[in-house]
Protein backbone atom coordinates (compact mmCIF):
# COMPACT_ATOMS: atom_id res chain seq x y z
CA UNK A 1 130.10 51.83 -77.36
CA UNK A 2 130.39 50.54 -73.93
CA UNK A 3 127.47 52.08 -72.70
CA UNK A 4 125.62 50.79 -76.03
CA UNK A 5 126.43 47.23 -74.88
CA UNK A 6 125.59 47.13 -71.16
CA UNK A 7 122.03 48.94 -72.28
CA UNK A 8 121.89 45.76 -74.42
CA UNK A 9 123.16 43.38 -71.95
CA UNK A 10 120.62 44.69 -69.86
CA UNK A 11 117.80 44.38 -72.51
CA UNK A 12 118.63 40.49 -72.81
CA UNK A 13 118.60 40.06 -69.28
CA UNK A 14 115.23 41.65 -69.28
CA UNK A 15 113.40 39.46 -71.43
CA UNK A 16 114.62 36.55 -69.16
CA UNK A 17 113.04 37.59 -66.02
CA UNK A 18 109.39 38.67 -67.78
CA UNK A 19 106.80 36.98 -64.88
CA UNK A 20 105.80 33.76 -67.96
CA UNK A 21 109.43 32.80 -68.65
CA UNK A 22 109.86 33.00 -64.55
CA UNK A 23 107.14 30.65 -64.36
CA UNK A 24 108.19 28.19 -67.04
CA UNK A 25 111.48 28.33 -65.47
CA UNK A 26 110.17 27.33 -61.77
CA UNK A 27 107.99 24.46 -63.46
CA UNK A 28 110.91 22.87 -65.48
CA UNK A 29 113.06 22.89 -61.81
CA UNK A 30 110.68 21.53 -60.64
CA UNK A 31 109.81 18.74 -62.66
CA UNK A 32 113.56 17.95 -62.84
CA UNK A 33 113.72 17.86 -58.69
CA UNK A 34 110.40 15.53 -58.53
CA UNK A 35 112.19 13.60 -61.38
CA UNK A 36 115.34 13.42 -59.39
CA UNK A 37 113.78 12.78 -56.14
CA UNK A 38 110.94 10.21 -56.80
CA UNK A 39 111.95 8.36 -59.45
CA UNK A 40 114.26 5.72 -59.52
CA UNK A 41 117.94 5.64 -61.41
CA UNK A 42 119.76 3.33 -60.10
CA UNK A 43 119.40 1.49 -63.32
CA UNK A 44 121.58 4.27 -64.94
CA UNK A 45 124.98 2.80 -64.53
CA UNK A 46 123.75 -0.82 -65.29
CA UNK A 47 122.61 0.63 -69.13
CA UNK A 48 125.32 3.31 -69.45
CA UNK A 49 127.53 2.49 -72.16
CA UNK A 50 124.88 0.69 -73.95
CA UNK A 51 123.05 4.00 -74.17
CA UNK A 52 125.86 5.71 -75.49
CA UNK A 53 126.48 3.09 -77.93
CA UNK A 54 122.76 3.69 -79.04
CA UNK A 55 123.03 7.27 -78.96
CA UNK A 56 126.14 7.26 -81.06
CA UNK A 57 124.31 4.92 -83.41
CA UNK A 58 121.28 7.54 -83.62
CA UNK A 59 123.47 10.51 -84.28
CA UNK A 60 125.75 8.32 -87.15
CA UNK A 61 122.76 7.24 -89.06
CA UNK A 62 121.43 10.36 -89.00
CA UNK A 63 124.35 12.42 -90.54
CA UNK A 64 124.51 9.81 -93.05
CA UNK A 65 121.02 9.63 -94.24
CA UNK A 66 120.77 13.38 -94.09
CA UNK A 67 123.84 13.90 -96.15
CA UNK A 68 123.16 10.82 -98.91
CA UNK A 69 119.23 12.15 -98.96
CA UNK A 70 120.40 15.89 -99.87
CA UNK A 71 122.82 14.76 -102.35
CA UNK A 72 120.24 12.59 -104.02
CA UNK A 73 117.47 15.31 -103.27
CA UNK A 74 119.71 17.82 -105.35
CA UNK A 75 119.52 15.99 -109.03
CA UNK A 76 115.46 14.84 -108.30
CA UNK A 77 114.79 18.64 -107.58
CA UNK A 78 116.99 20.08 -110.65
CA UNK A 79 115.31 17.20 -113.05
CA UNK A 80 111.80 18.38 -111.62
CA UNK A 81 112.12 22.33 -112.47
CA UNK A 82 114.28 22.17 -115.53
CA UNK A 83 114.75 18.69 -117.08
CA UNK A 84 113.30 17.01 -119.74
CA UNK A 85 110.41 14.81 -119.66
CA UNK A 86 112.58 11.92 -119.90
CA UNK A 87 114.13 12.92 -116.22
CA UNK A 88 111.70 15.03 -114.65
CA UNK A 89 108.91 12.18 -114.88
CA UNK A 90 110.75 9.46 -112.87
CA UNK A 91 111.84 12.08 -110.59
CA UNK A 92 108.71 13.10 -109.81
CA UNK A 93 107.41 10.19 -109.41
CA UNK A 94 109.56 9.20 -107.11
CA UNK A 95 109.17 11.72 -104.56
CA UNK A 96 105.25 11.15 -104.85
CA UNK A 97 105.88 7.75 -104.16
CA UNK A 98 107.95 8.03 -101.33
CA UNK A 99 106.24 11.30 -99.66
CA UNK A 100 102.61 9.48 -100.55
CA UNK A 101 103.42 5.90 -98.48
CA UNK A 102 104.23 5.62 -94.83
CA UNK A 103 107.97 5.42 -94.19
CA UNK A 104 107.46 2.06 -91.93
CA UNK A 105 106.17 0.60 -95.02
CA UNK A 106 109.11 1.55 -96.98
CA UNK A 107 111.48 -0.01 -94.51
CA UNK A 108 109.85 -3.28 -93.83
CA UNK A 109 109.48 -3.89 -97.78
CA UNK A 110 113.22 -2.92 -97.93
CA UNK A 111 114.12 -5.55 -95.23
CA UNK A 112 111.61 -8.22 -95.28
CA UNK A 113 111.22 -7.85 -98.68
CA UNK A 114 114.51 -6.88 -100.52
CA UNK A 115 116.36 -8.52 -98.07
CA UNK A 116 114.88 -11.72 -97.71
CA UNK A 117 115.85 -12.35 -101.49
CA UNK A 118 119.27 -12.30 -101.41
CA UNK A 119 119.51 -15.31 -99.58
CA UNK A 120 118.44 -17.19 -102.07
CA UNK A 121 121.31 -15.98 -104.67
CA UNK A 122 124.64 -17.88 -103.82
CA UNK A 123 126.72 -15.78 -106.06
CA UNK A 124 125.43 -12.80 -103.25
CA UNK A 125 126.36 -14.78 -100.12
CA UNK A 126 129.40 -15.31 -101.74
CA UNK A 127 130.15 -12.17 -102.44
CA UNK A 128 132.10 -9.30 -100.64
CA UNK A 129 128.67 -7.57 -99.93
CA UNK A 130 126.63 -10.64 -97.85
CA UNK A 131 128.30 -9.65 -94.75
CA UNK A 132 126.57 -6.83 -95.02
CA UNK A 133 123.16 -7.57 -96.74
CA UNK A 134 122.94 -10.05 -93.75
CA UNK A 135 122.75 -7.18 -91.54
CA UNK A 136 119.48 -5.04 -90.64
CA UNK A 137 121.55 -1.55 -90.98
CA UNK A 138 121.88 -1.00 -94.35
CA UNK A 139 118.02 -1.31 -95.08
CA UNK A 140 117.64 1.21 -92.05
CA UNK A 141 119.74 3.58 -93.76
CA UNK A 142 118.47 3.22 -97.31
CA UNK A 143 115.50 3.68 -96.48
CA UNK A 144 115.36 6.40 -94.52
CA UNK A 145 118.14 8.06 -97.64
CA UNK A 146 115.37 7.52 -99.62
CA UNK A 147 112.71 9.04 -97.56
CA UNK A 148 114.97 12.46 -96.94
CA UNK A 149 115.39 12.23 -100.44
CA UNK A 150 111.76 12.17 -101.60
CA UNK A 151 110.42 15.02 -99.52
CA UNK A 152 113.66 17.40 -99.75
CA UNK A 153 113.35 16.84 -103.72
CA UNK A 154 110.45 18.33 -103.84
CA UNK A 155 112.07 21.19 -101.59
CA UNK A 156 114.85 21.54 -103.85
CA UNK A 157 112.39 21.38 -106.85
CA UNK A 158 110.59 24.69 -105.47
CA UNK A 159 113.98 26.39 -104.46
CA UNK A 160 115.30 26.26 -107.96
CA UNK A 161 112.27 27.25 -109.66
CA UNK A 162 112.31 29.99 -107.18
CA UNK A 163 116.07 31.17 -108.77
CA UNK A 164 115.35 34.75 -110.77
CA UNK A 165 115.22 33.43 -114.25
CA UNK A 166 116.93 36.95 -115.22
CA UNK A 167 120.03 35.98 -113.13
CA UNK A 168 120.65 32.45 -114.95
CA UNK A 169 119.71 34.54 -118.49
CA UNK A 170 122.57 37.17 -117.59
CA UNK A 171 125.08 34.22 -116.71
CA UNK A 172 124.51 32.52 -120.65
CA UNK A 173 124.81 35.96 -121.84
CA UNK A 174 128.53 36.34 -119.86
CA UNK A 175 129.14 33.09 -121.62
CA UNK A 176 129.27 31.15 -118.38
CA UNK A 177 128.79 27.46 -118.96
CA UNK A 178 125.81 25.23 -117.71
CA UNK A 179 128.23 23.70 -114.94
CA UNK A 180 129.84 26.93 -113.95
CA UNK A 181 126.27 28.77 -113.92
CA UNK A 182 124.53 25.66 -111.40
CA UNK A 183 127.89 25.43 -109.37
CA UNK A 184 128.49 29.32 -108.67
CA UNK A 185 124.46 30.70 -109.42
CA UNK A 186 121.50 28.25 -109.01
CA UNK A 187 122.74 25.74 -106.56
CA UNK A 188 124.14 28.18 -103.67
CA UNK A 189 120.39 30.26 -104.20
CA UNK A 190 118.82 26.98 -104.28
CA UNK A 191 120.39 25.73 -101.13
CA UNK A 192 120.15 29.14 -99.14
CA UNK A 193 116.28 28.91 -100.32
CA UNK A 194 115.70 25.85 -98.96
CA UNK A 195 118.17 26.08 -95.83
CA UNK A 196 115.43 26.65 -93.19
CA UNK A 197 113.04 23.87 -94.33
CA UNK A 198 116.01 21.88 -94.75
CA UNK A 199 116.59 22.59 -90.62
CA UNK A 200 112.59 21.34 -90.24
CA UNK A 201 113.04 17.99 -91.99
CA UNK A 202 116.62 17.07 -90.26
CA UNK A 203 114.71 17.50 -87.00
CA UNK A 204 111.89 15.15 -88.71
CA UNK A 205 114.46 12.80 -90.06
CA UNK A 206 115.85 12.33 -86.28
CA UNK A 207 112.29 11.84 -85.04
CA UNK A 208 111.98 9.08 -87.44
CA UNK A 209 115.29 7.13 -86.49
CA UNK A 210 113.62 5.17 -84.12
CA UNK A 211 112.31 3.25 -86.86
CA UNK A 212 114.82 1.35 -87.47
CA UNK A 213 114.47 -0.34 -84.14
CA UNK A 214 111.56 -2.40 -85.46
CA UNK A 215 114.18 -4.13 -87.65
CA UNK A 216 116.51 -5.14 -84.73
CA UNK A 217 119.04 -2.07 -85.11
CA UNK A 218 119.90 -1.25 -82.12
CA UNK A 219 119.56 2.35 -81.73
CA UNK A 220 118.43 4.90 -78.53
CA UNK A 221 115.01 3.94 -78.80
CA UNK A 222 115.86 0.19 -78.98
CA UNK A 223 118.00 1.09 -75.73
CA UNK A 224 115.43 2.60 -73.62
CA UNK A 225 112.76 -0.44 -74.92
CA UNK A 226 114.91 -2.94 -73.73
CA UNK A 227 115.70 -0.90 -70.23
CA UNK A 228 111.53 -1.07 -69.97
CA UNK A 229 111.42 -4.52 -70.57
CA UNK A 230 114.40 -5.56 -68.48
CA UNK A 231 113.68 -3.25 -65.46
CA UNK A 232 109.74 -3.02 -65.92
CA UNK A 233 110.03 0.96 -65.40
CA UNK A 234 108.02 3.12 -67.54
CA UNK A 235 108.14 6.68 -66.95
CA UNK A 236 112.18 7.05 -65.97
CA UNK A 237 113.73 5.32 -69.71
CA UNK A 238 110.92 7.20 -71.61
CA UNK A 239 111.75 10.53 -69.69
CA UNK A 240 115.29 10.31 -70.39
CA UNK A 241 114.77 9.28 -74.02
CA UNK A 242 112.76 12.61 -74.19
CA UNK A 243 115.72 14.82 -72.95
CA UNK A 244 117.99 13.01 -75.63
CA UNK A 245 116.02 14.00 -78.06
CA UNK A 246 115.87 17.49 -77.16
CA UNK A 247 118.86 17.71 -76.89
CA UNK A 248 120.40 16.52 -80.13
CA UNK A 249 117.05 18.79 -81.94
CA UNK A 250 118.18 21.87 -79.84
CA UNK A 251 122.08 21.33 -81.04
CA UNK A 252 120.69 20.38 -85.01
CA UNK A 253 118.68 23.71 -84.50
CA UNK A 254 121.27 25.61 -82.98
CA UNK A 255 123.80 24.75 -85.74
CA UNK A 256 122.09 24.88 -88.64
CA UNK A 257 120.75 28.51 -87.42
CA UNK A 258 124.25 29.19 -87.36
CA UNK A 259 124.92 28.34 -90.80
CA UNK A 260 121.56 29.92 -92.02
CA UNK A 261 123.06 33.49 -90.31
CA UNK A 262 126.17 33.10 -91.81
CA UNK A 263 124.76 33.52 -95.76
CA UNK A 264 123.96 36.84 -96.67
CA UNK A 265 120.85 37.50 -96.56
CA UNK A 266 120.56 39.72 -99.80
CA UNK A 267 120.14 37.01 -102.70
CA UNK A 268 118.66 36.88 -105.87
């Protein structure tokens, strides 16, 4: 056994020092040197904690979009491949609204739209809720909900059509009931179905975060504009912004391979 790992050991440590990945290595070092060396930084400490602030900000609206858009993308994919007319209609409409107009769109009708109504109610800015509804976050976040939503019900939609009819059948037959057979059956094959596209649109939900800066929430991106602005650089705040970015998509990708490896693979 030991000399099964070290031959595998050695196998990894092979594919690492093939003469492309060398060279891909010795351009990235040195891209980060000439970054280090000939750029300038010394706006770094000024910006700090207002870039963590606007990472943290990134990171929290994107767990919470991604979470409330896959809850709502599970009941718009379920009415699409088994509902009745009655559901399966709006749903789909729905999603080909929201996957057929530009996501930009959707936000500025949300805020400068929706929200510039409210206003004019006072039993809403008298209300427990204007202290909110004042604010540019919550259109930020329901609209990009409602844009993971729309284009990971359609996922869903395809993953539980995909569910072998014969297994559902069998489950009836054992006298299972419609709640019992989605909970233990069609939802976990649904979900492990759709797990890897699922991975692909978090890492396109992230990439459209930045969004929200356009309505004043101060996120990453709004961070490194107002570094460009304030310090006239643009190559170092950009740069930076890139490796952020990679970052959190390497850890999302990392993770959620994780989880995918962890499912058995035989299903259905």
């Amino acid at each position: 056994m030991a000399g099964e790992a070290i031959i595998i050991n050695v196998a990894r440590a092979s594919l690492w020092l093939q003469p492309h990945r060398i060279v891909l290595i010795l351009i990235a070092l040195a891209l980060v040197l000439a970054a280090a060396f000939f750029m300038r930084w010394d706006w770094l400490p000024q910006y700090y904690e207002m870039a963590l602030v606007g990472i943290w900000r990134t990171l929290w609206i994107l767990a919470v979009t991604c979470t409330l858009g896959f809850l709502l993308a599970v009941p718009l994919g379920l009415a699409q491949a088994a509902g009745p007319f009655w559901l399966a209609a709006p749903a789909k409409a729905f999603c080909t609204v929201i996957r057929g107009t530009p996501l930009l769109l959707q936000l500025w009708l949300l805020y400068y739209g929706l929200g510039s109504l409210f206003p004019q109610y006072p039993w809403i800015r008298e209300s427990w809720m204007w202290p909110y509804l004042r604010q540019a976050w919550p259109y930020g976040v329901l609209a990009l909900t409602l844009s993971f939503a729309g284009y990971e019900g359609e996922v869903m939609r395809g993953a539980f059509a995909g569910v072998p009819k014969g297994q559902l059948e069998a489950a009836r037959a054992f006298g299972m009931s419609r709640w019992k057979i989605l909970r233990r059956i069609w939802l976990p094959q649904a979900f492990y179905r759709a797990l890897p596209t699922l991975t692909g649109e978090t890492v396109l939900q992230l990439k459209s975060t930045p969004l929200v800066a356009t309505i004043s929430v101060i996120d990453i991106f709004a961070v490194s504009s107002k570094v460009r602005q304030s310090t006239f650089l643009t190559y170092e705040p950009l740069l930076l912004l890139a490796l952020i970015y990679m970052a959190i998509t390497g850890i999302l990708v990392f993770a959620l391979g994780k989880i995918e490896a962890r499912i058995p693979n035989k299903i259905g």
